[in-house]
C-alpha atoms as a PDB file:
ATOM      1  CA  UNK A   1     -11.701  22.356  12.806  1.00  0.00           C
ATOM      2  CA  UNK A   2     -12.439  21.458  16.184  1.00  0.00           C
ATOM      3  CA  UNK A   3     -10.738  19.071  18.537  1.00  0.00           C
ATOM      4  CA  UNK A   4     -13.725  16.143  17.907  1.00  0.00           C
ATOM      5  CA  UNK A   5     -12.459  15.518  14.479  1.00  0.00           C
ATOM      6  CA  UNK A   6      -9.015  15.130  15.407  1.00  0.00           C
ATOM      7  CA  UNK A   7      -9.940  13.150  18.374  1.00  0.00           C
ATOM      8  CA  UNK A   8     -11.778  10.871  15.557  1.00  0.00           C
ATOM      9  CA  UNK A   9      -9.021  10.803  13.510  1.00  0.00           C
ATOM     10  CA  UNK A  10      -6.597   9.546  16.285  1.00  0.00           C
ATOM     11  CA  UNK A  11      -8.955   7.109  17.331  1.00  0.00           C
ATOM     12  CA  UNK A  12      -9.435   5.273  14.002  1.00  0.00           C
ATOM     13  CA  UNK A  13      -5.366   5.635  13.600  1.00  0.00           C
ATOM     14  CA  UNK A  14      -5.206   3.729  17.234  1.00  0.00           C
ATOM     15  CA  UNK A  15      -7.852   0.733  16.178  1.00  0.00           C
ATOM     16  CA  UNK A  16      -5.983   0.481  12.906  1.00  0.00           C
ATOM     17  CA  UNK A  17      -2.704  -0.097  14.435  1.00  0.00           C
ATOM     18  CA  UNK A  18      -4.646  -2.853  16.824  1.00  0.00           C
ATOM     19  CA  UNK A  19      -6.124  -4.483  13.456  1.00  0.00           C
ATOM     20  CA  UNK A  20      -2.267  -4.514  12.339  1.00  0.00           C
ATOM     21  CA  UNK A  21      -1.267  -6.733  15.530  1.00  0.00           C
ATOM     22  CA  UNK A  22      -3.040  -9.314  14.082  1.00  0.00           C
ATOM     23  CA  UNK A  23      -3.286  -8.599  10.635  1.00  0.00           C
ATOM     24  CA  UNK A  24      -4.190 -12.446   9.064  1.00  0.00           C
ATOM     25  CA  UNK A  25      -7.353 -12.416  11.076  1.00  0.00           C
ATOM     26  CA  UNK A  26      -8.607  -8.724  10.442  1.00  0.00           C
ATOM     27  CA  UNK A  27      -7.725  -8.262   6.560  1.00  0.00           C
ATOM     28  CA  UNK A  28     -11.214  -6.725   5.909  1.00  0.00           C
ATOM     29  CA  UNK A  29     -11.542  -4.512   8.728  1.00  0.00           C
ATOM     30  CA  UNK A  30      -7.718  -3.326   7.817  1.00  0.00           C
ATOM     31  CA  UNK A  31      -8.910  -3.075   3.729  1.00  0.00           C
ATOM     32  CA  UNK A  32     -12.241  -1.187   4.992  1.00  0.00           C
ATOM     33  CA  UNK A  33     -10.604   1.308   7.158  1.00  0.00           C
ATOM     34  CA  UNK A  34      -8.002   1.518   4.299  1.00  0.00           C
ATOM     35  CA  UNK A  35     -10.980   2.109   1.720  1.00  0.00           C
ATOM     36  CA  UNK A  36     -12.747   4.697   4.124  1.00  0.00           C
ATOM     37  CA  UNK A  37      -9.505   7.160   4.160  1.00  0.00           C
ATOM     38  CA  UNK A  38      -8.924   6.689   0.544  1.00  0.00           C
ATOM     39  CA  UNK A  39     -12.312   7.456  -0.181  1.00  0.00           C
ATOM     40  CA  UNK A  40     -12.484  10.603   2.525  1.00  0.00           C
ATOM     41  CA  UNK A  41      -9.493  11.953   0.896  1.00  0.00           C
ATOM     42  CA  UNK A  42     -10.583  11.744  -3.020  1.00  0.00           C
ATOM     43  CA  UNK A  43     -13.913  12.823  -2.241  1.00  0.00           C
ATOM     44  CA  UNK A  44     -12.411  16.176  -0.185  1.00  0.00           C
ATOM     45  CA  UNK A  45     -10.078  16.293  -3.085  1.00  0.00           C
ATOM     46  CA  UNK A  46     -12.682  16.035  -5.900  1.00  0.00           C
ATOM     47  CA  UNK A  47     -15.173  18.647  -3.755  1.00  0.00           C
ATOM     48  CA  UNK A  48     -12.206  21.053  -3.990  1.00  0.00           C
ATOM     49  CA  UNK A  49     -12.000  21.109  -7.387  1.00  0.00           C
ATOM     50  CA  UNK A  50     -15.439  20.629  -8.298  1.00  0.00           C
ATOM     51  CA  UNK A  51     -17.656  24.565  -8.521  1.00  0.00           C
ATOM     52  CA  UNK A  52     -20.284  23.372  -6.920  1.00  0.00           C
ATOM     53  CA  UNK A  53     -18.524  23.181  -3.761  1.00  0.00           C
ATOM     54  CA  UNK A  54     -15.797  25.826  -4.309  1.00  0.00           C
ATOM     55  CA  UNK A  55     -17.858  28.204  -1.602  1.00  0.00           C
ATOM     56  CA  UNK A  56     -18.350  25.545   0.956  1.00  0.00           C
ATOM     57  CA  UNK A  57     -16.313  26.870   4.030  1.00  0.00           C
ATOM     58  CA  UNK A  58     -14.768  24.141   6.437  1.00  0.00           C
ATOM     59  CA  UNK A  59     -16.526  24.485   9.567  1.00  0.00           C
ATOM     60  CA  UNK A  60     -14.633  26.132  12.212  1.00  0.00           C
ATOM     61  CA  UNK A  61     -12.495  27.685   9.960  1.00  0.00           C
ATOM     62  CA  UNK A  62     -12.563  30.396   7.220  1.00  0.00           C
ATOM     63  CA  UNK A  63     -11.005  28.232   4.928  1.00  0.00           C
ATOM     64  CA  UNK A  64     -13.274  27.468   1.628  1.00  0.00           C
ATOM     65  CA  UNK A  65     -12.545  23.291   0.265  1.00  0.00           C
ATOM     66  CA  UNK A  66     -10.928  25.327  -2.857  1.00  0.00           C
ATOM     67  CA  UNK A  67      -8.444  27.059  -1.087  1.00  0.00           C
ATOM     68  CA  UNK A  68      -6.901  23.664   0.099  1.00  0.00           C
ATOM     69  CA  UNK A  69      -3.627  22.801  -0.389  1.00  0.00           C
ATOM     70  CA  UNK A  70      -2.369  19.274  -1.172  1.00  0.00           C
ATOM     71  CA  UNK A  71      -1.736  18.153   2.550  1.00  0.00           C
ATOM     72  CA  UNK A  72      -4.816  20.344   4.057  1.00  0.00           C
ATOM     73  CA  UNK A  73      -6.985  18.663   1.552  1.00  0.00           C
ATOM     74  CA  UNK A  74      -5.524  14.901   2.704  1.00  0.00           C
ATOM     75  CA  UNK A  75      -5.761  15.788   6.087  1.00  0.00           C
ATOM     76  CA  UNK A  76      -9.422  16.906   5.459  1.00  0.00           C
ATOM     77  CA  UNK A  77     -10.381  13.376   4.032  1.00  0.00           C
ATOM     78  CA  UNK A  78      -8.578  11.173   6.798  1.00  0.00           C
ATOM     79  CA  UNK A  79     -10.477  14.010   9.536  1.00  0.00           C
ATOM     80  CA  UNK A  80     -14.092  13.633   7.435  1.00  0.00           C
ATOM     81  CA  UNK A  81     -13.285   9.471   6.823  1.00  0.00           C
ATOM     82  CA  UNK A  82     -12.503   8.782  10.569  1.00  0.00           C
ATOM     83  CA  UNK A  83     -15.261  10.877  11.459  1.00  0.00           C
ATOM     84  CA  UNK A  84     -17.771   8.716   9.548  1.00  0.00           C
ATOM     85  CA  UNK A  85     -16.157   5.326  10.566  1.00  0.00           C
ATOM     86  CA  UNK A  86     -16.909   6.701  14.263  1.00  0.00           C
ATOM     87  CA  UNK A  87     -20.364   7.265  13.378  1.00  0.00           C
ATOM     88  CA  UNK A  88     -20.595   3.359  12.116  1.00  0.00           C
ATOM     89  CA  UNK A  89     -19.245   1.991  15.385  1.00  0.00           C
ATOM     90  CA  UNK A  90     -21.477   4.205  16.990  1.00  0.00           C
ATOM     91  CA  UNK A  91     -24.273   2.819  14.916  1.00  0.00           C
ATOM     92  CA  UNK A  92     -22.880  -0.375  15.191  1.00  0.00           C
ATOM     93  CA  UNK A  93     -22.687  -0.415  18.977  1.00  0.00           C
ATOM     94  CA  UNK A  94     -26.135  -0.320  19.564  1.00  0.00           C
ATOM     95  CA  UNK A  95     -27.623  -2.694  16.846  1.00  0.00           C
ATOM     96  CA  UNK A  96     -26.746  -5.845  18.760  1.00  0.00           C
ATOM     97  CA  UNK A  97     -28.626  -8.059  16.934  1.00  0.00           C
ATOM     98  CA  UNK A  98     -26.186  -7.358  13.935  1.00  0.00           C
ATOM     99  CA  UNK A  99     -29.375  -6.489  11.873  1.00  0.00           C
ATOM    100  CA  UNK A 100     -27.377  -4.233   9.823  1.00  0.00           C
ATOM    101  CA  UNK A 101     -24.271  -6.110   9.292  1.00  0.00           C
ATOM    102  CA  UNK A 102     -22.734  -5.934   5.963  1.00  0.00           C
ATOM    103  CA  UNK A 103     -20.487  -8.456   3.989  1.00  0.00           C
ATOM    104  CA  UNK A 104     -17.064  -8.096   4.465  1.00  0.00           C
ATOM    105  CA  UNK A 105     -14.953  -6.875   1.537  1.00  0.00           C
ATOM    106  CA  UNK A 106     -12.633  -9.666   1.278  1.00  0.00           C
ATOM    107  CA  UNK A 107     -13.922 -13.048   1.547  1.00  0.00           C
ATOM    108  CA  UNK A 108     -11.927 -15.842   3.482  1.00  0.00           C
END
């Protein structure tokens, strides 16, 4: 694994914990952040036991998703998760007309 998706990872942890410090008025950015590592991890987890994806080596390693252990495989899906929620406020960054804004997932 190389250092950009830890990087990711620790940046997603750091805007998380600024969501927290005011946690009434960012509940869906806190349950969509939440939702994004939940889904990162069961998808890494599901991938490692599915055959289809038993060969697929982790990039910068040797390491095939099947030979994950518990923790590699949640640390895997918080690394792949914060990686993608990078890529939307990347995305997001430079749509400034909010063209592709998306409901929030709690209402209120």
């Amino acid at each position: 694994m190389t250092a950009v998706v830890f990087a990711a990872l620790l940046a997603k942890v750091i805007d998380f914990l600024r969501l927290l410090s005011n946690a009434a008025a960012n509940k869906s950015a806190i349950v969509t952040q939440l939702a994004a590592w939940a889904g990162g991890i069961g998808l890494v987890a599901l991938a490692a036991h599915a055959q289809v994806a038993a060969g697929l080596v982790l990039p910068g390693t040797n390491l095939s998703l099947d030979a994950l252990d518990g923790s590699s495989v949640v640390l895997v899906g918080l690394l792949v998760s914060s990686l993608g929620s990078l890529a939307v406020d990347f995305k997001q960054s430079f749509d400034s007309t909010d063209s592709a804004a998306k409901p929030p997932l709690l209402k209120g």
